[in-house]
N, C-alpha and C. Protein backbone atom coordinates (compact mmCIF):
# COMPACT_ATOMS: atom_id res chain seq x y z
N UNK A 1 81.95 40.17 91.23
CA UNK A 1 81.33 39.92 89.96
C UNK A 1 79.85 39.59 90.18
N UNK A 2 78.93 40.07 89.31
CA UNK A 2 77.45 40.09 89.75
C UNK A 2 77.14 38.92 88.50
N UNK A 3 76.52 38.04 88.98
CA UNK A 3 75.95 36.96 87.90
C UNK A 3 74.13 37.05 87.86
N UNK A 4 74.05 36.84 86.31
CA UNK A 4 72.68 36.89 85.79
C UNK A 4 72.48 36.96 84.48
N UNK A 5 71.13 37.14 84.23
CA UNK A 5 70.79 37.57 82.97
C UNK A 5 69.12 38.03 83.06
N UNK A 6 68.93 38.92 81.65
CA UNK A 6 67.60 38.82 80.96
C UNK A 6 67.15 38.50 80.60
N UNK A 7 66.12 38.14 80.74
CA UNK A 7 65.34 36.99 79.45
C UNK A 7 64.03 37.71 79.31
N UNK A 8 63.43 38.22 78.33
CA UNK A 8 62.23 38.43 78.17
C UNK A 8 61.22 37.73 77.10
N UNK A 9 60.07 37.49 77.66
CA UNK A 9 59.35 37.05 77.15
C UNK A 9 57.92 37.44 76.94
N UNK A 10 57.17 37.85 76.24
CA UNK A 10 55.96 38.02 75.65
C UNK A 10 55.12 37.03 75.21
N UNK A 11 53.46 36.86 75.57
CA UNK A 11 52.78 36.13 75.24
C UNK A 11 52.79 35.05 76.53
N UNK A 12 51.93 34.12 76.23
CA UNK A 12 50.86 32.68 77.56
C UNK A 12 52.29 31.63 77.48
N UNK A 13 51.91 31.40 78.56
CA UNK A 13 52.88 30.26 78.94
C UNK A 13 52.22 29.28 79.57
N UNK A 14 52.29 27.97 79.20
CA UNK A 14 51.62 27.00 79.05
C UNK A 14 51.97 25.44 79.80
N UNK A 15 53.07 25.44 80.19
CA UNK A 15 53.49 24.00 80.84
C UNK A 15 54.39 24.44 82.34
N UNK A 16 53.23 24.66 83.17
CA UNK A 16 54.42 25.34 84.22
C UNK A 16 54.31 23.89 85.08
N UNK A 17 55.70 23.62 85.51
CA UNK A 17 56.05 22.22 86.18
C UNK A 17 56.83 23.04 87.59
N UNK A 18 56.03 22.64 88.74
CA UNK A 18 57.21 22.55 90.20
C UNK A 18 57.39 21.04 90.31
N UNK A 19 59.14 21.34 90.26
CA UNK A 19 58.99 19.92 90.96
C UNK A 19 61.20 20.01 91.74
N UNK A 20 61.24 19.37 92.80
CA UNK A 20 61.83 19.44 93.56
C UNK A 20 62.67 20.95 94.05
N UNK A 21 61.75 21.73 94.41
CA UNK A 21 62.22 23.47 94.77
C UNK A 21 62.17 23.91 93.66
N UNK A 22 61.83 23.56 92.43
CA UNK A 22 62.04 24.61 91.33
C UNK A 22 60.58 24.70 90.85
N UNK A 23 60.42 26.25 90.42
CA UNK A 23 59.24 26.63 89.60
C UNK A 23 59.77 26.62 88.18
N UNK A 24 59.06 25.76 87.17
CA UNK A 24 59.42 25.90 85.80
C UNK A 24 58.65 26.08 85.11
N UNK A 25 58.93 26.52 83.87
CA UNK A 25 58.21 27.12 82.49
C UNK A 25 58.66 26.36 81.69
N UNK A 26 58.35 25.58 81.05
CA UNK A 26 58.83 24.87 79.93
C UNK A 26 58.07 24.77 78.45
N UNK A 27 58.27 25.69 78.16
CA UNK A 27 57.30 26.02 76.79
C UNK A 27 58.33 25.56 75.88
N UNK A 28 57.73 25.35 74.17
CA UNK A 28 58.59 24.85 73.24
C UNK A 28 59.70 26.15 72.99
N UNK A 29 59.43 27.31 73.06
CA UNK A 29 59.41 28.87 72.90
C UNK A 29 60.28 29.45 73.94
N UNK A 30 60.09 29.11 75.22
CA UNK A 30 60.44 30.22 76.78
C UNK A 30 60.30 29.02 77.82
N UNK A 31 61.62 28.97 78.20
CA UNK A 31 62.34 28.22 79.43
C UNK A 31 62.94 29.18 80.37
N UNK A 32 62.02 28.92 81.84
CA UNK A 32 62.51 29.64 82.73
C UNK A 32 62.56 28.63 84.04
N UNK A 33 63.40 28.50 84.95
CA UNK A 33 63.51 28.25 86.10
C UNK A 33 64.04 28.67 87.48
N UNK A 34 63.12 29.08 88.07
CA UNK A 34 63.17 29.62 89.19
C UNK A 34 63.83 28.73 90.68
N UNK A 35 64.39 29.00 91.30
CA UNK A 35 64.64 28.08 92.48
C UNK A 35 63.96 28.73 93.89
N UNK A 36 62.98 27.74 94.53
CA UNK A 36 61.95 28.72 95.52
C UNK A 36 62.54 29.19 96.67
N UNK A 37 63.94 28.29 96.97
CA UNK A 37 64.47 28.51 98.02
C UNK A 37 65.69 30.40 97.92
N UNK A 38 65.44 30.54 96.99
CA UNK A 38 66.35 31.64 96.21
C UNK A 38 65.28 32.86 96.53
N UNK A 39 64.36 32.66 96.68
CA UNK A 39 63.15 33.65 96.84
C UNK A 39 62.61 33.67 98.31
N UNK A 40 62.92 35.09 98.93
CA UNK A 40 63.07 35.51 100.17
C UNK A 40 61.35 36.75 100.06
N UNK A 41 61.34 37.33 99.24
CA UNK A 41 60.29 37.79 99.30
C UNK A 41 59.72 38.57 97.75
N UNK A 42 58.17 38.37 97.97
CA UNK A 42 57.38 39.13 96.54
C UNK A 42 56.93 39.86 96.91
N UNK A 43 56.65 41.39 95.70
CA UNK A 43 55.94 42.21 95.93
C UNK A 43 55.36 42.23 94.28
N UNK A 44 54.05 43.13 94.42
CA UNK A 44 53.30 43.68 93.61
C UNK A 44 53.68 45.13 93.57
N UNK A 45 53.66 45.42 92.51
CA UNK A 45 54.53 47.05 92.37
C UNK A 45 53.47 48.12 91.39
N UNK A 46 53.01 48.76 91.77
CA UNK A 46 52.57 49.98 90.53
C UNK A 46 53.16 51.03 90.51
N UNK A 47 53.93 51.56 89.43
CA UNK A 47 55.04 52.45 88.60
C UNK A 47 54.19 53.63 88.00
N UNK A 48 54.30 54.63 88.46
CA UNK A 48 53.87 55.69 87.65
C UNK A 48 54.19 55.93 86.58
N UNK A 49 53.85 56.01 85.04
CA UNK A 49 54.70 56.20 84.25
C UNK A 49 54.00 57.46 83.03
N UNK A 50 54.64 58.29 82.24
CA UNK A 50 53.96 59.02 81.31
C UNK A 50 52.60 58.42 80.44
N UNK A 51 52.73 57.33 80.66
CA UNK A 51 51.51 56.15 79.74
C UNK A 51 50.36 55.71 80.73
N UNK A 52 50.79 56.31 82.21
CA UNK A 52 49.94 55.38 83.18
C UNK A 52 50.51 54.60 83.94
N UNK A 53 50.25 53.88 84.90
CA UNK A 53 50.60 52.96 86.01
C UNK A 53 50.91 51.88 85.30
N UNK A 54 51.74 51.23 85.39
CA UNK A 54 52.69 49.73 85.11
C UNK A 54 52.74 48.88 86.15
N UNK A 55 52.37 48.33 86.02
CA UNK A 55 52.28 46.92 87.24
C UNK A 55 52.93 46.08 87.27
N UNK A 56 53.81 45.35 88.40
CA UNK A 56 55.02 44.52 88.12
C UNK A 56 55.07 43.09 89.15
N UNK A 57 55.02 42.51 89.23
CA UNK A 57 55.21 41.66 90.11
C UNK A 57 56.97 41.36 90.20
N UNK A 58 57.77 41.40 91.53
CA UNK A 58 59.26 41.55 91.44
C UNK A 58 59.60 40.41 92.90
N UNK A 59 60.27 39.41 92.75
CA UNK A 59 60.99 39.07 93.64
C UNK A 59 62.64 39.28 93.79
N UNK A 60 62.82 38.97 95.16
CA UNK A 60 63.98 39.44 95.58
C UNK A 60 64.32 37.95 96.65
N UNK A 61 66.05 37.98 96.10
CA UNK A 61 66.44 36.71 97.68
C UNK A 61 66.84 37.32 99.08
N UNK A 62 67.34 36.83 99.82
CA UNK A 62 67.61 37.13 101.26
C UNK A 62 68.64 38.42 101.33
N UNK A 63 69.20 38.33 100.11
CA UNK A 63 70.30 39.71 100.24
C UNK A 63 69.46 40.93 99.35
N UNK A 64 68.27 40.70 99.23
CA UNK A 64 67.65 41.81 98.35
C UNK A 64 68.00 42.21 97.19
N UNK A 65 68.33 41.22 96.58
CA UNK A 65 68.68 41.27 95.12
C UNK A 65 67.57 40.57 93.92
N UNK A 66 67.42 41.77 93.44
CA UNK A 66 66.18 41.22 92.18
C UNK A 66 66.29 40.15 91.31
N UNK A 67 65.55 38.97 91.88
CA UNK A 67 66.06 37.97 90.80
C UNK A 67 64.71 37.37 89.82
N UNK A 68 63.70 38.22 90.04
CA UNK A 68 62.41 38.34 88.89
C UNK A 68 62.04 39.46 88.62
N UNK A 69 61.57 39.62 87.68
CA UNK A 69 60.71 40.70 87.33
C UNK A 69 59.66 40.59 86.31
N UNK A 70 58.25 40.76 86.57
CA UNK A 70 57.67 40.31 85.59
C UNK A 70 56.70 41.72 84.90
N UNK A 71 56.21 41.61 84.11
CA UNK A 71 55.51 42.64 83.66
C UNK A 71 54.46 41.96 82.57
N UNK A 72 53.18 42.85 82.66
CA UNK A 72 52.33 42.32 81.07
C UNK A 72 52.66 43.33 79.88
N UNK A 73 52.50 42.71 78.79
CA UNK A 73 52.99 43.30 77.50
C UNK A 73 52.24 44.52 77.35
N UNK A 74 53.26 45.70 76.64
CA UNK A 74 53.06 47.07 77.31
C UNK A 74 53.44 47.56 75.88
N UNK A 75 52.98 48.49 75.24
CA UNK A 75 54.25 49.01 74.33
C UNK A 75 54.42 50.57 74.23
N UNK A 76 55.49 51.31 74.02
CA UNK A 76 55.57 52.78 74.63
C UNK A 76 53.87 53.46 74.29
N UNK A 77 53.56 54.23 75.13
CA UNK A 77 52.70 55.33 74.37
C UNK A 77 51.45 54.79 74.47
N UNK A 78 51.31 53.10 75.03
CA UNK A 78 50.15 52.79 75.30
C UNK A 78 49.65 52.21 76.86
N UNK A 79 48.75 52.25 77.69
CA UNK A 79 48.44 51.73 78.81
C UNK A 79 48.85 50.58 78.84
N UNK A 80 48.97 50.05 79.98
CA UNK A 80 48.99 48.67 80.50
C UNK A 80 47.78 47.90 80.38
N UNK A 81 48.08 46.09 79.96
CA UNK A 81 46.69 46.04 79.36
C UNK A 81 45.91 45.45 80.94
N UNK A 82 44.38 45.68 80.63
CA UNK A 82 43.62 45.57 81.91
C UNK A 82 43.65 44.11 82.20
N UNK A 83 44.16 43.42 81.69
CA UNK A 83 44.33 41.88 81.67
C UNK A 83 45.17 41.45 82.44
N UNK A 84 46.36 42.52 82.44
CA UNK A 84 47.38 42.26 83.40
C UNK A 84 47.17 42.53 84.82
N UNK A 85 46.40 43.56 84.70
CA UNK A 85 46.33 44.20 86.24
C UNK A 85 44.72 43.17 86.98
N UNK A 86 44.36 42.50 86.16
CA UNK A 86 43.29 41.89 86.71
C UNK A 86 43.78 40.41 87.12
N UNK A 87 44.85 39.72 86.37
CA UNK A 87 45.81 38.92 86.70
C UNK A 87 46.70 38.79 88.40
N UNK A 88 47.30 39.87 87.96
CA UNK A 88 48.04 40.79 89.33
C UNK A 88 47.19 40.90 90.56
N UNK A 89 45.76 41.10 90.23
CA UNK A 89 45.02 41.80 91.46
C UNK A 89 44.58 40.16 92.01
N UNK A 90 44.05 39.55 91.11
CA UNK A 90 43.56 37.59 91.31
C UNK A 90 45.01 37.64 92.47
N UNK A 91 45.77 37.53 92.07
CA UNK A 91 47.24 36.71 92.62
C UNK A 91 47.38 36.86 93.89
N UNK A 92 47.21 38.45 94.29
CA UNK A 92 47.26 39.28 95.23
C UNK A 92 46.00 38.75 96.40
N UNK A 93 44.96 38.66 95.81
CA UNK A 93 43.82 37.89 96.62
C UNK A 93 43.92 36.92 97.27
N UNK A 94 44.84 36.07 95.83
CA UNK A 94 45.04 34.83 96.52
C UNK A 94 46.48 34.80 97.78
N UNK A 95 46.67 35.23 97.41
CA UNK A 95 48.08 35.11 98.34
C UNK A 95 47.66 35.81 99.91
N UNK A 96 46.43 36.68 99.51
CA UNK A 96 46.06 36.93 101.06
C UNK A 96 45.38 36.88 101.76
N UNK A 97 44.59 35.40 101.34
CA UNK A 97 43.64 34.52 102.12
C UNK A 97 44.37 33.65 102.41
């Protein structure tokens, strides 16, 4: 039996709390919690798509199972916004200094 779920969310998120192994989101709106020890590795992803490149940030745990996926708000038929990918590219910098 495979356990999980979806949750999607659109729009800023505003109260992010770590505190004992967990990354949290605690908005009035969008509650998410992550556990860091559950997270074996991240990647940055660009997706070819009929609209243009989609950019994703995706983690995975030790058995390579996707347990994030994030994306910036997209809607069919239109590009990805440059906000996201300038977000994505910051992150990427930082993570490799």
């Amino acid at each position: 039996m495979r356990r999980g779920c979806i949750q999607i969310h659109t729009g800023p998120v505003k109260r992010l709390v770590e505190t004992h192994g967990w990354f949290n989101v605690l908005d009035p709106t969008f509650n998410l919690h992550l556990r860091d020890s559950g997270v074996a590795r991240v990647f940055s992803v660009r997706k070819p798509t009929v609209d243009g490149i989609v950019t994703s940030i995706e983690a995975f745990d030790d058995r390579d199972r996707n347990v994030l996926l994030m994306f910036g708000e997209r809607k069919p038929g239109k590009p990805e916004l440059e906000q996201w990918r300038s977000l994505v590219a910051r992150i990427e910098k930082q993570v490799a200094s």
